[in-house]
Protein backbone atom coordinates (compact mmCIF):
# COMPACT_ATOMS: atom_id res chain seq x y z
CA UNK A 1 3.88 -47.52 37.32
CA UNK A 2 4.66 -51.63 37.32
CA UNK A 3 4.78 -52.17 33.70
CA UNK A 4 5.95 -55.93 33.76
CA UNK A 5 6.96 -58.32 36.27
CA UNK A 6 9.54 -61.61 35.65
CA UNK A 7 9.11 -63.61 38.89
CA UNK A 8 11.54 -66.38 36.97
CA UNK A 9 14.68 -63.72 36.97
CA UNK A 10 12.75 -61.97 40.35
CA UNK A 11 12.53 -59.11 38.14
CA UNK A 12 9.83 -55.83 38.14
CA UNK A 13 10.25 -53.48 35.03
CA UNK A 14 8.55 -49.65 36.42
CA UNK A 15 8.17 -46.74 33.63
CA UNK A 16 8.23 -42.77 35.11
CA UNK A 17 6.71 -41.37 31.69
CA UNK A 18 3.66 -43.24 31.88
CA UNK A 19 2.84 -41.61 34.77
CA UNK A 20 2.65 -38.31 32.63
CA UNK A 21 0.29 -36.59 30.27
CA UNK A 22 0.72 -37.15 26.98
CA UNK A 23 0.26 -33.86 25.13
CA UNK A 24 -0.42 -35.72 21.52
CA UNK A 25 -2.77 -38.08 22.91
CA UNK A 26 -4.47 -35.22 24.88
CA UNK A 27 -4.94 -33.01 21.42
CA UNK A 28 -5.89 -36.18 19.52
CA UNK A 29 -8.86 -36.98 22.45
CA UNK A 30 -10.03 -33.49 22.17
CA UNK A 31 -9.42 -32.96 18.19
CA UNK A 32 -10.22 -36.23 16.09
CA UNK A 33 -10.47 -36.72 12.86
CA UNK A 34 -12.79 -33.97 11.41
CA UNK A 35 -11.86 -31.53 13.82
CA UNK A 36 -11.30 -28.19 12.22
CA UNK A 37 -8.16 -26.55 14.23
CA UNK A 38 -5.98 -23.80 14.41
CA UNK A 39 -2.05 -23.58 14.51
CA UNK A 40 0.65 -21.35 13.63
CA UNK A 41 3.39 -22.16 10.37
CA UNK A 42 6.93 -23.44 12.60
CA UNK A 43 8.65 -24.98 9.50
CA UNK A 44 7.90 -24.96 5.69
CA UNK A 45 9.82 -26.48 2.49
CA UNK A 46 7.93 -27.14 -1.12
CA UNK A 47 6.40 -29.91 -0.03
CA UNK A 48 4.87 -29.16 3.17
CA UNK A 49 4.58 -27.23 6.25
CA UNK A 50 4.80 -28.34 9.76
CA UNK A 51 2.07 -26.37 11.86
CA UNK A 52 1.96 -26.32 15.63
CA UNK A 53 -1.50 -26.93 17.23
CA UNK A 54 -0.75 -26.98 20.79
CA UNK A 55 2.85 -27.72 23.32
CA UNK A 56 4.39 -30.63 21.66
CA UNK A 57 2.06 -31.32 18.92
CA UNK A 58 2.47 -30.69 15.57
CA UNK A 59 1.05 -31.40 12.48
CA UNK A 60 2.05 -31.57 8.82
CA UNK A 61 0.05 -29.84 5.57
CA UNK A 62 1.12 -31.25 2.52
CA UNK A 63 1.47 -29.07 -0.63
CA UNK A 64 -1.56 -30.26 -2.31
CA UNK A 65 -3.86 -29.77 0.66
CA UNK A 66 -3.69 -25.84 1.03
CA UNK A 67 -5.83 -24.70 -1.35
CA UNK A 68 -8.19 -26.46 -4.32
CA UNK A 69 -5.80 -24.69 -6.66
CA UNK A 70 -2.45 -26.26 -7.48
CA UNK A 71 0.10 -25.56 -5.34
CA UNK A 72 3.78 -26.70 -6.61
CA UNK A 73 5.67 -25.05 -3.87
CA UNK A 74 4.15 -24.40 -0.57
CA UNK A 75 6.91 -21.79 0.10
CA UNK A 76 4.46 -19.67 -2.23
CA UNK A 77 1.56 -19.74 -0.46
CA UNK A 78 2.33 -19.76 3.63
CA UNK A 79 5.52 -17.78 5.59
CA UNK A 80 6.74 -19.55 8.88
CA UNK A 81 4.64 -17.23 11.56
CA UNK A 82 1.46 -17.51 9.44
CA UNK A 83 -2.40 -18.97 11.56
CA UNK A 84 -3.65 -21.42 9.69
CA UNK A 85 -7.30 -22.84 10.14
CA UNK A 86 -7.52 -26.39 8.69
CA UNK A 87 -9.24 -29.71 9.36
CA UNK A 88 -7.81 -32.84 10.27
CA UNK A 89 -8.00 -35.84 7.78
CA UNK A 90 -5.35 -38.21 9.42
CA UNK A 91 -4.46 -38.80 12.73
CA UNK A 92 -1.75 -42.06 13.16
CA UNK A 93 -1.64 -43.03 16.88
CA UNK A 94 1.76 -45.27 16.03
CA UNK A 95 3.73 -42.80 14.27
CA UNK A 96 1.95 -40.06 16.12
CA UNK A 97 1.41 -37.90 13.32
CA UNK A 98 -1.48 -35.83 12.28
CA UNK A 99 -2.47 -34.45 8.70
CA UNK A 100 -4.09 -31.31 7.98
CA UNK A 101 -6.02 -30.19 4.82
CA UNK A 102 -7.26 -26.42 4.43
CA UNK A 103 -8.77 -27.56 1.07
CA UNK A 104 -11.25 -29.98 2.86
CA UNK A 105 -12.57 -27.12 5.58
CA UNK A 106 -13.16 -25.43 2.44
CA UNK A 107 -15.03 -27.51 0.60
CA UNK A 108 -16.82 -28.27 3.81
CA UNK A 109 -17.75 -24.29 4.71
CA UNK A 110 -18.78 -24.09 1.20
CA UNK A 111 -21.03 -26.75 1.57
CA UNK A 112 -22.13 -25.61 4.85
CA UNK A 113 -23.03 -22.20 3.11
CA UNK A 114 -25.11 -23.73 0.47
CA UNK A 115 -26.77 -25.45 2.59
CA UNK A 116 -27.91 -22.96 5.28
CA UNK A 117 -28.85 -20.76 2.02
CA UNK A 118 -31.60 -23.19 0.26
CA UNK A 119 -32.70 -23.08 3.95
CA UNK A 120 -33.26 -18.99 4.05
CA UNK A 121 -34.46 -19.34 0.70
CA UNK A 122 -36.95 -22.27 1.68
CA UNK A 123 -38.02 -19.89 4.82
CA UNK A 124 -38.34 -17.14 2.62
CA UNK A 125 -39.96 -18.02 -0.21
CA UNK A 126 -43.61 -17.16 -0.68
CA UNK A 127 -46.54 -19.74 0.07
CA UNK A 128 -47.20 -22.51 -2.37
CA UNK A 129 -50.42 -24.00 -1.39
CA UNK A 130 -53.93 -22.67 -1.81
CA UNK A 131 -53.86 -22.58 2.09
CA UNK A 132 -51.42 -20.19 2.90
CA UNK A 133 -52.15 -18.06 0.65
CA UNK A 134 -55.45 -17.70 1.99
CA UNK A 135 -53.74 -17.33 5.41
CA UNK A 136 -51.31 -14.65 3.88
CA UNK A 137 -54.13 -12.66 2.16
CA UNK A 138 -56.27 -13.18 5.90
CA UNK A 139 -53.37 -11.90 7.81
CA UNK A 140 -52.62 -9.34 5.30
CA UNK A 141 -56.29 -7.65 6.37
């Protein structure tokens, strides 16, 4: 690929690696911010844990973003080895880093939960106007 040309100094500058796939900016097209992914534990200190989400891409999960309780050493809570199932909160193209939060899926399945329960509950619930419960009783015959 040409990637600059200097007619002055009869000069043309050609790059290999942009012919190639980039694996991050592959998993970031697919998996944006939001995303809820999976990955497996490669390296972990008290601070934070490196996951691996796919070939050459990896992610980092900070201490305070495993679980809503406080976590002071993440050594305590996840083993190198371990799947983890979190959602993506940052993604920096320029650095080409990507932050993951299990604490936010949760909060986000919980509300998903609550949600899709006051709608059972609405389905369920027994009629409230004058109308259908004439219908019910009609039906009921």
């Amino acid at each position: 690929m040409i990637l600059a040309i200097d007619p002055e100094r009869e000069r043309i500058s050609l790059g290999i690696k942009q012919m190639q796939n980039d694996p991050f900016s592959n998993y970031v097209a697919e998996n944006d911010k939001g995303s809820i992914v999976k990955g497996v534990v490669i390296s972990i200190d008290a601070k934070a844990a490196t996951i691996k989400l796919a070939d050459d891409v990896e992610a980092v999960l900070k201490a305070s973003e495993i679980s809503r309780d406080k976590v002071e050493d993440a050594r305590n809570v996840l083993k190198e080895g371990d799947e983890v199932e979190a959602k993506i909160i940052s993604v920096d193209r320029k650095t080409r880093s990507i932050g993951l939060s299990v604490k936010s899926k949760d909060v986000e399945d919980e509300k998903d939960t609550v949600r899709d329960h006051g709608k059972k509950e609405a389905e369920q619930s027994s009629p409230t106007t004058i109308g259908d419960l004439i219908k019910a009783q009609m039906q009921n015959q």
